[in-house]
C-alpha atoms as a PDB file:
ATOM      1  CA  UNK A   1       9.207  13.372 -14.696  1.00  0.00           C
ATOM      2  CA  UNK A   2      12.509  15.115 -16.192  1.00  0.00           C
ATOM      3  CA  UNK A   3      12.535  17.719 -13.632  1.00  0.00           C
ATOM      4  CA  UNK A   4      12.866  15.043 -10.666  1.00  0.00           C
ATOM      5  CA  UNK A   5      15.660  13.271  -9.455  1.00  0.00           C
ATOM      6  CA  UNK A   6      14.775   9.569  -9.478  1.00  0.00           C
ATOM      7  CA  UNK A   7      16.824   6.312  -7.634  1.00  0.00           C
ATOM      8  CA  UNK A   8      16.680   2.885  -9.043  1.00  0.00           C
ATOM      9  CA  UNK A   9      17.202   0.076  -6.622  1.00  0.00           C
ATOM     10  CA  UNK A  10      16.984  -3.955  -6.546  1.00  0.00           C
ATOM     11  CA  UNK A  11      14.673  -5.207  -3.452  1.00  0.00           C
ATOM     12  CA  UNK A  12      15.602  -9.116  -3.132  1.00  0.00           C
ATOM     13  CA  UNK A  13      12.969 -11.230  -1.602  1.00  0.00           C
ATOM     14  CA  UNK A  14      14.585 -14.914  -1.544  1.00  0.00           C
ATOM     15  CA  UNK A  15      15.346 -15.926  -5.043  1.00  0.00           C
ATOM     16  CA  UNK A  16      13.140 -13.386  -6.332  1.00  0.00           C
ATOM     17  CA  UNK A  17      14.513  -9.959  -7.418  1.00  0.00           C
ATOM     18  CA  UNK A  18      12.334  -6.865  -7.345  1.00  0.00           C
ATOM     19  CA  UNK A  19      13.725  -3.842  -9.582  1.00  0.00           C
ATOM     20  CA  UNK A  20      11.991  -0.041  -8.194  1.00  0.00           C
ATOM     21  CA  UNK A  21      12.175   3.559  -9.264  1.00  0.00           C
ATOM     22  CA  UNK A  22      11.445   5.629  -6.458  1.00  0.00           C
ATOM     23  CA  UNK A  23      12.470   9.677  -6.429  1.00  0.00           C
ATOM     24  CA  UNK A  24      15.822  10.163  -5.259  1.00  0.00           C
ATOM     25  CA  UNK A  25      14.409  11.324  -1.769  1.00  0.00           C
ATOM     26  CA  UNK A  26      11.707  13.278   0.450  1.00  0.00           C
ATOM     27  CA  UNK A  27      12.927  16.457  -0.559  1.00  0.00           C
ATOM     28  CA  UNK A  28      11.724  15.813  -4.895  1.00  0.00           C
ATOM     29  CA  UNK A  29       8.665  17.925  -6.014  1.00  0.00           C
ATOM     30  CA  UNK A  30       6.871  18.507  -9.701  1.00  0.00           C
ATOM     31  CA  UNK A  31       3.682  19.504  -9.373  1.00  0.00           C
ATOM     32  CA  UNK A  32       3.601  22.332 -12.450  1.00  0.00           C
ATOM     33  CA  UNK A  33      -0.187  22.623 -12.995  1.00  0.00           C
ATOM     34  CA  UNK A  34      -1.082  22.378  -9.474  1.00  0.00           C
ATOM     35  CA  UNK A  35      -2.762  19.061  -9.789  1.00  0.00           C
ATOM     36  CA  UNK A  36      -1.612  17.688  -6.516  1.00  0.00           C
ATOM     37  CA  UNK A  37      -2.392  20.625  -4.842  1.00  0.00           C
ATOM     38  CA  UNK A  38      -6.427  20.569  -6.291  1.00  0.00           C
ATOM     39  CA  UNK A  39      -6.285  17.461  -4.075  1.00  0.00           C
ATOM     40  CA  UNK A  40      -5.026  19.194  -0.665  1.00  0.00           C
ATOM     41  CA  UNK A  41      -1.770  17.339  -1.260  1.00  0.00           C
ATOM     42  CA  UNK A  42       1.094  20.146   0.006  1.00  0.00           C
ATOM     43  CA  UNK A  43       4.379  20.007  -1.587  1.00  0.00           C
ATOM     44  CA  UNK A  44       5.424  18.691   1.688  1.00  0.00           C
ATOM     45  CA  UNK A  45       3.297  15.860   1.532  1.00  0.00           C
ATOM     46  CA  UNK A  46       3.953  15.409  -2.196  1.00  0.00           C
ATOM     47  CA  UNK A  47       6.696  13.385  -2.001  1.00  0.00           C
ATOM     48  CA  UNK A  48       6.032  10.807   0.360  1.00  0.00           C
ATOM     49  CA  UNK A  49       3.819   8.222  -2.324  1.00  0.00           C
ATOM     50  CA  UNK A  50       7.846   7.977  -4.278  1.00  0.00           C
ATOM     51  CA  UNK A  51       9.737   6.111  -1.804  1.00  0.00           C
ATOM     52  CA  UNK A  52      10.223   2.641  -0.203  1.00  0.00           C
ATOM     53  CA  UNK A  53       9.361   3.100   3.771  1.00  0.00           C
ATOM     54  CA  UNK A  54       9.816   0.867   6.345  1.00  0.00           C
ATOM     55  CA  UNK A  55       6.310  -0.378   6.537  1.00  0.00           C
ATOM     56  CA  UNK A  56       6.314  -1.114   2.707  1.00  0.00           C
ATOM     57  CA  UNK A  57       9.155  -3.403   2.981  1.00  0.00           C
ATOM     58  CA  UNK A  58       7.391  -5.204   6.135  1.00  0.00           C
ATOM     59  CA  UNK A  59       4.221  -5.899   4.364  1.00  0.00           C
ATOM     60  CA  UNK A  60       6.539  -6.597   0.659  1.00  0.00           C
ATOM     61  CA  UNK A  61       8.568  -9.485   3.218  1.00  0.00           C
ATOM     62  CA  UNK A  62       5.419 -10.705   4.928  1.00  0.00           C
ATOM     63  CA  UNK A  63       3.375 -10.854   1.673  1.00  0.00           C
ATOM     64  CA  UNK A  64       6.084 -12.865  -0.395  1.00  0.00           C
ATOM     65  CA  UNK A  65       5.330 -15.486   1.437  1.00  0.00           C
ATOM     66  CA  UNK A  66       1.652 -15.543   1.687  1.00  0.00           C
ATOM     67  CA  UNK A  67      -0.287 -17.943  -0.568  1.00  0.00           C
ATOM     68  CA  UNK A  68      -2.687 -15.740  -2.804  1.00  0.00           C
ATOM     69  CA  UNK A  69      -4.072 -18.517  -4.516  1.00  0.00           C
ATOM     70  CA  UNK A  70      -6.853 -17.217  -6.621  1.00  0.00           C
ATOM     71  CA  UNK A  71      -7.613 -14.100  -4.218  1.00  0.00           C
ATOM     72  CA  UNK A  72      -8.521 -11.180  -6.132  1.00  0.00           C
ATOM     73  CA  UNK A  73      -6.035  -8.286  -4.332  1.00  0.00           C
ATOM     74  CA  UNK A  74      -6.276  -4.892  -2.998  1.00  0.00           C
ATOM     75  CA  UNK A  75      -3.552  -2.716  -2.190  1.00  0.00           C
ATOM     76  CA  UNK A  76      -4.735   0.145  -0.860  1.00  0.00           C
ATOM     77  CA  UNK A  77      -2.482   3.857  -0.315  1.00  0.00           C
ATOM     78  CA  UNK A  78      -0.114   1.938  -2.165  1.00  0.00           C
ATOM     79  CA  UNK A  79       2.491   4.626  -3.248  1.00  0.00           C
ATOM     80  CA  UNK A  80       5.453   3.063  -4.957  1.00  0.00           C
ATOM     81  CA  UNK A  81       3.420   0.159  -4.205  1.00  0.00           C
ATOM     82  CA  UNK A  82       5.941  -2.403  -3.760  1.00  0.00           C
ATOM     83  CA  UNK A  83       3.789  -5.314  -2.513  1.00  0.00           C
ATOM     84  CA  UNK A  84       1.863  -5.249  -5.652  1.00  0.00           C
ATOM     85  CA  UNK A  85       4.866  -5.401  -7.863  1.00  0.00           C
ATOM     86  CA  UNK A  86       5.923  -8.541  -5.983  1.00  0.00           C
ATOM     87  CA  UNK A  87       2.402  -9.752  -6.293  1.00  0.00           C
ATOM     88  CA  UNK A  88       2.210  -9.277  -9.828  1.00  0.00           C
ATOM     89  CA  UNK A  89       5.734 -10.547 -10.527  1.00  0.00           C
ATOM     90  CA  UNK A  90       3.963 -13.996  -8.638  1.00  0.00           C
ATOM     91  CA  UNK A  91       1.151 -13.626 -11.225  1.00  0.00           C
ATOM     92  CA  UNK A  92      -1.119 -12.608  -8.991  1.00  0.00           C
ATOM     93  CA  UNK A  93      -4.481 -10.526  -9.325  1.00  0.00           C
ATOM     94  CA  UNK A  94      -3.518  -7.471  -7.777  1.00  0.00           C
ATOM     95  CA  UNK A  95      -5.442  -4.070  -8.219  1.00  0.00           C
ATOM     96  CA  UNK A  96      -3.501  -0.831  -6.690  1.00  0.00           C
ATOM     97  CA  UNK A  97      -4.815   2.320  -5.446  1.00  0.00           C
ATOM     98  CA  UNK A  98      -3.833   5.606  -4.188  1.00  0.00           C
ATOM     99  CA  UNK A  99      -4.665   9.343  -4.396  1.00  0.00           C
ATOM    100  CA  UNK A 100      -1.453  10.571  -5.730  1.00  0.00           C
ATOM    101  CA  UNK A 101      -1.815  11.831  -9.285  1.00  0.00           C
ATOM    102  CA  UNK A 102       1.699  10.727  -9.511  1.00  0.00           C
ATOM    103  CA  UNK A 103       1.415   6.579  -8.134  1.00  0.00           C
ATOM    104  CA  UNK A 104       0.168   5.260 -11.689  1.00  0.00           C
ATOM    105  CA  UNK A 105       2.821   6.548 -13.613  1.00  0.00           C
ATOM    106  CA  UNK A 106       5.745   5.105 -11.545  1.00  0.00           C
ATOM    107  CA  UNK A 107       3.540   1.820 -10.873  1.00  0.00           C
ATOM    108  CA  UNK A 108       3.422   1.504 -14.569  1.00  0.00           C
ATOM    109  CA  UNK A 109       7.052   2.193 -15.067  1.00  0.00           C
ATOM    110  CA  UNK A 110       8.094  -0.022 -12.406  1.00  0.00           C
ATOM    111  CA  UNK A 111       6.233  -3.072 -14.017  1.00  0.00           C
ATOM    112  CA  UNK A 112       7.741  -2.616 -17.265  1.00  0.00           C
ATOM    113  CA  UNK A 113      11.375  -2.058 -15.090  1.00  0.00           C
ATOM    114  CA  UNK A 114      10.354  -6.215 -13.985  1.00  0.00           C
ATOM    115  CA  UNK A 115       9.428  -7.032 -16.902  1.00  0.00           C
ATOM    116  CA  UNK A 116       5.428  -7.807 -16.163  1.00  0.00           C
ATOM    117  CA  UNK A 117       2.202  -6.841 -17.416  1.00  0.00           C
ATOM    118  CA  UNK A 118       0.701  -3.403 -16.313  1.00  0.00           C
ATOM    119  CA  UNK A 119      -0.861  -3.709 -12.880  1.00  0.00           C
ATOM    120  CA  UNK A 120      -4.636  -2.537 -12.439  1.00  0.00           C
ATOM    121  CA  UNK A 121      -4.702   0.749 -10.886  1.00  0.00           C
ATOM    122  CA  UNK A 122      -7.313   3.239  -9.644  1.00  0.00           C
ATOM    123  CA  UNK A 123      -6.594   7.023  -8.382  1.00  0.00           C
ATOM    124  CA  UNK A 124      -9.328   6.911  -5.380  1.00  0.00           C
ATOM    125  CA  UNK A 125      -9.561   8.801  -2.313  1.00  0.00           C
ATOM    126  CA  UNK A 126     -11.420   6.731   0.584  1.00  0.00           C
ATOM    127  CA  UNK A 127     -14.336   9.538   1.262  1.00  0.00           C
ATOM    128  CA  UNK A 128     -15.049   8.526  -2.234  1.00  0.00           C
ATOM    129  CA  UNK A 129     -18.251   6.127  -3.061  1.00  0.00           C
ATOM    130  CA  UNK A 130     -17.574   6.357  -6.878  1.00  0.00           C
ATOM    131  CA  UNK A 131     -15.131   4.353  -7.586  1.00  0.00           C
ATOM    132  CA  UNK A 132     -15.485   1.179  -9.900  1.00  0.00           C
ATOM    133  CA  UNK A 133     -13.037  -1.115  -7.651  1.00  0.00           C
ATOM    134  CA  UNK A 134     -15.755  -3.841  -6.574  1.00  0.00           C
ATOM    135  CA  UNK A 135     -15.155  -6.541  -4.190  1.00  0.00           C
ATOM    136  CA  UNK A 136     -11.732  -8.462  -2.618  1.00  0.00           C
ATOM    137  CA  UNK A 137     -10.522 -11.090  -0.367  1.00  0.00           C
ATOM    138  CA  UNK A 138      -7.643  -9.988   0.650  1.00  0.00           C
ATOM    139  CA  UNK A 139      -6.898  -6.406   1.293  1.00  0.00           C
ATOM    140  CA  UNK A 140      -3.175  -5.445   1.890  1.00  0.00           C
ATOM    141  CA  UNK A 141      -1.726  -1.491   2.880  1.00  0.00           C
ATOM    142  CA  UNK A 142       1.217   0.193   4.536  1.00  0.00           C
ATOM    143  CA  UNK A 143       1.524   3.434   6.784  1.00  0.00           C
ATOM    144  CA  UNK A 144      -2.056   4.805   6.170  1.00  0.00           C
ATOM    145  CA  UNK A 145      -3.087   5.697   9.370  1.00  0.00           C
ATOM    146  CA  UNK A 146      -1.380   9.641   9.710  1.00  0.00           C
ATOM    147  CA  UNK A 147      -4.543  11.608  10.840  1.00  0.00           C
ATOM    148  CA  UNK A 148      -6.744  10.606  13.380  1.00  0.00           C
ATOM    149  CA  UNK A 149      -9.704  10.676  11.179  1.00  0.00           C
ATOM    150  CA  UNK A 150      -7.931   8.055   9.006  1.00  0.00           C
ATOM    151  CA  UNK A 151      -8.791   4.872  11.319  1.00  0.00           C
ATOM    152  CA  UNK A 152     -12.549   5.347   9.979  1.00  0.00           C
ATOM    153  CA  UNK A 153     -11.945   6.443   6.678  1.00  0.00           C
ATOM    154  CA  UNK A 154      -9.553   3.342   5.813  1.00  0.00           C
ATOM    155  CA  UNK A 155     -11.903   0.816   7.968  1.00  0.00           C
ATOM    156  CA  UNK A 156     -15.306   2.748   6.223  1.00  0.00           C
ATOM    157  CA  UNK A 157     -13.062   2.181   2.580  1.00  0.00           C
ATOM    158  CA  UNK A 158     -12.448  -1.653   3.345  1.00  0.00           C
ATOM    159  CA  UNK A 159     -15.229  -2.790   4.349  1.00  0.00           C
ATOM    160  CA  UNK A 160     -16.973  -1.021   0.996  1.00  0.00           C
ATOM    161  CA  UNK A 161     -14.715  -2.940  -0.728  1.00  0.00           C
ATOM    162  CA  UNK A 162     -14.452  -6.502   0.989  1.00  0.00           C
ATOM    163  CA  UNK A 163     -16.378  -9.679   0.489  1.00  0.00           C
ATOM    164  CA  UNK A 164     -18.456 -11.343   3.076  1.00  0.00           C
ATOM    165  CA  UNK A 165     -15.180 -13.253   3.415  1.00  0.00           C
ATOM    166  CA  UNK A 166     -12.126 -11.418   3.431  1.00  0.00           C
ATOM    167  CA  UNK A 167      -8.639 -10.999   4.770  1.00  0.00           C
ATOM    168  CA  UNK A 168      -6.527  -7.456   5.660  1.00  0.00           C
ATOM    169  CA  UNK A 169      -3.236  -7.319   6.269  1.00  0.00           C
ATOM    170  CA  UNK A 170      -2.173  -3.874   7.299  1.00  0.00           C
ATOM    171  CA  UNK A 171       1.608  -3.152   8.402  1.00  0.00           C
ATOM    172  CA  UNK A 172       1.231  -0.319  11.119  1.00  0.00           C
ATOM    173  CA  UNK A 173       4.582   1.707  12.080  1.00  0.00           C
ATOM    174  CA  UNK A 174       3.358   2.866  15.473  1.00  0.00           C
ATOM    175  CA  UNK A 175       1.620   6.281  14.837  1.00  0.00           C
ATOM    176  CA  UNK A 176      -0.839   5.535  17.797  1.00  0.00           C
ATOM    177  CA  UNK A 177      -4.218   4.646  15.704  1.00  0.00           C
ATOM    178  CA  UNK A 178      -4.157   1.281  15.545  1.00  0.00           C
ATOM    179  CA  UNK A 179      -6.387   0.516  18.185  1.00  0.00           C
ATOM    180  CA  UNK A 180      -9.170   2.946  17.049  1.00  0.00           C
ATOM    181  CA  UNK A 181      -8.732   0.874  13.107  1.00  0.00           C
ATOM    182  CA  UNK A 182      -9.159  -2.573  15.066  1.00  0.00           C
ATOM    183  CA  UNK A 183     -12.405  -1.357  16.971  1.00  0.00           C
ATOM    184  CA  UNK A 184     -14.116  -0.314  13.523  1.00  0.00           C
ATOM    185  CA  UNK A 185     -13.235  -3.230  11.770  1.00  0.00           C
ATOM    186  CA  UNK A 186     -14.648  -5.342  14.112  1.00  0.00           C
ATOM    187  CA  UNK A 187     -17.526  -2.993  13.940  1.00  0.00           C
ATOM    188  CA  UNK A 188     -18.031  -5.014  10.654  1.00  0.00           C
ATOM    189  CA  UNK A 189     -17.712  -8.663  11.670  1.00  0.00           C
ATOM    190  CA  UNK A 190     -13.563  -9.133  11.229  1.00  0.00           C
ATOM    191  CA  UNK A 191     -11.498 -10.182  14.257  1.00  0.00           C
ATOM    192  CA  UNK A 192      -8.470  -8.652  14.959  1.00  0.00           C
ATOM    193  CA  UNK A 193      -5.234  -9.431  15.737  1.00  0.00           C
ATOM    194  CA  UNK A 194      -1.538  -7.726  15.482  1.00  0.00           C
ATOM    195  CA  UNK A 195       1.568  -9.211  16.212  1.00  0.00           C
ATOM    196  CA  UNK A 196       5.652  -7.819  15.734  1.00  0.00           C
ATOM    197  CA  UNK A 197       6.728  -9.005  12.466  1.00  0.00           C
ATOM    198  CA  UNK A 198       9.650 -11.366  12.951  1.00  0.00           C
ATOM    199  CA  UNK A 199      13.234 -11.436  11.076  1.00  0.00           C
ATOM    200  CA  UNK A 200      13.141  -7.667   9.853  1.00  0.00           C
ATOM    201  CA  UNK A 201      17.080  -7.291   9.448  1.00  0.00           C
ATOM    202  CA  UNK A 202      16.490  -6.268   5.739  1.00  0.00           C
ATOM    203  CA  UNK A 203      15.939  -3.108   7.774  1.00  0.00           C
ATOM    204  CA  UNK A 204      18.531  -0.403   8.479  1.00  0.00           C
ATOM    205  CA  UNK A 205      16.651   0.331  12.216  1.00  0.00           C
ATOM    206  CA  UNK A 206      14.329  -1.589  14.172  1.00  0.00           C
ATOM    207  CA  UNK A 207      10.583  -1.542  13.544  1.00  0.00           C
ATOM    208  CA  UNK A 208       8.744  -0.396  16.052  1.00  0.00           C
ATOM    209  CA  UNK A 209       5.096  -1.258  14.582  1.00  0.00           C
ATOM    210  CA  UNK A 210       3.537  -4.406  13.774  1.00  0.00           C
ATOM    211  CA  UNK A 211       1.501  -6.103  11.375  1.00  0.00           C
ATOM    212  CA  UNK A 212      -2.392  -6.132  11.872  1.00  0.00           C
ATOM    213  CA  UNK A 213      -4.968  -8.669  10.677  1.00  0.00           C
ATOM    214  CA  UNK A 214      -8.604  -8.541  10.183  1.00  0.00           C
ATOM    215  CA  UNK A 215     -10.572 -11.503   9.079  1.00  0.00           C
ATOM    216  CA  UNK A 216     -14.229 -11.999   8.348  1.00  0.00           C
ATOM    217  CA  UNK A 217     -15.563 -15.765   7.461  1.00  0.00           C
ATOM    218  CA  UNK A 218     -18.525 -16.190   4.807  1.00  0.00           C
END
């Protein structure tokens, strides 16, 4: 951590204020005993789990106003993870996950930064069938879909991982996939729909991707 150059930054969502370390930018890399790279993450790719992106801030907006009610919570590819900071600032129960050997310890910092309890995290990669996550209703993520073998992989991951009844909220920037994640998913029983997301002038450009959801009834 002492060798990178970090940012700290206040996110406001209504009267609720959201404190984040992220690195400093996309350019930051420590990987000293090769850790990341023993999981085929580059040093080009290193970076991208320690900043906010577009997407993130989408799915942070759209969430803060959701009503998680009792829901036990998924994020998954979380990366700085800020929906799950919000969502555990609201008391929610919210487990993170991503395959960074990095995510944790920033997730961790960041919920001490707000003042909140650690949030539940997991280091999992989606070909994996090991991990000890168990079930969710709602399932929440943000720019996941970079390679085209990704739309399975994700909708293979979520649907190991949802209830009979479950919700998934996935912001998508536009990287052409989307399509191929809604046909899988309703593979498994969840309709699909995807809409623009609305009011999105916390952004410095406008977003060209919208916001996908998958539901599945009991």
């Amino acid at each position: 951590m002492t060798k990178l150059r970090l940012r700290y930054q206040t996110i406001e969502f209504g009267k609720t204020d959201i404190h984040v370390c992220t690195l400093r930018s996309r350019r930051e890399f420590h990987d000293p005993n090769g850790i990341a790279e023993g999981l085929g993450i580059s040093s080009a790719l290193w970076p991208l789990f320690g900043v906010v992106w577009p997407s993130s801030l989408v799915l942070a907006h759209y969430i803060s106003n959701y009503d998680t009610g009792s829901k036990r919570i998924l994020e998954v590819g979380c990366g700085i993870a800020l929906s799950s900071i919000l969502l555990n600032k609201k008391h929610a129960d919210i487990t993170a996950t991503d395959h960074h050997p990095e995510t944790n310890t920033f997730l961790q910092r960041n919920a001490l930064l707000n003042e909140d309890k650690p949030i539940v995290f997991e280091r999992v990669d989606w070909a994996d069938s090991e991990d000890t996550l168990g079930l969710f209703d709602l399932i929440i993520g943000s720019d996941l879909l970079y390679e085209d073998e990704h739309a399975e992989l994700l909708a293979n991951f979520i649907q190991q991982h949802s209830n009979q009844a479950c919700e998934v909220i996935i912001v998508d920037p536009g990287r052409g996939r989307k399509n191929k994640l809604s046909e899988k998913m309703e593979s498994y029983g969840f309709t699909s729909t995807q809409h623009k997301p609305s009011h999105t002038d916390y952004l410095e450009e406008a977003f060209k991707g919208h916001i996908l959801r998958f539901e599945r009834s009991a």
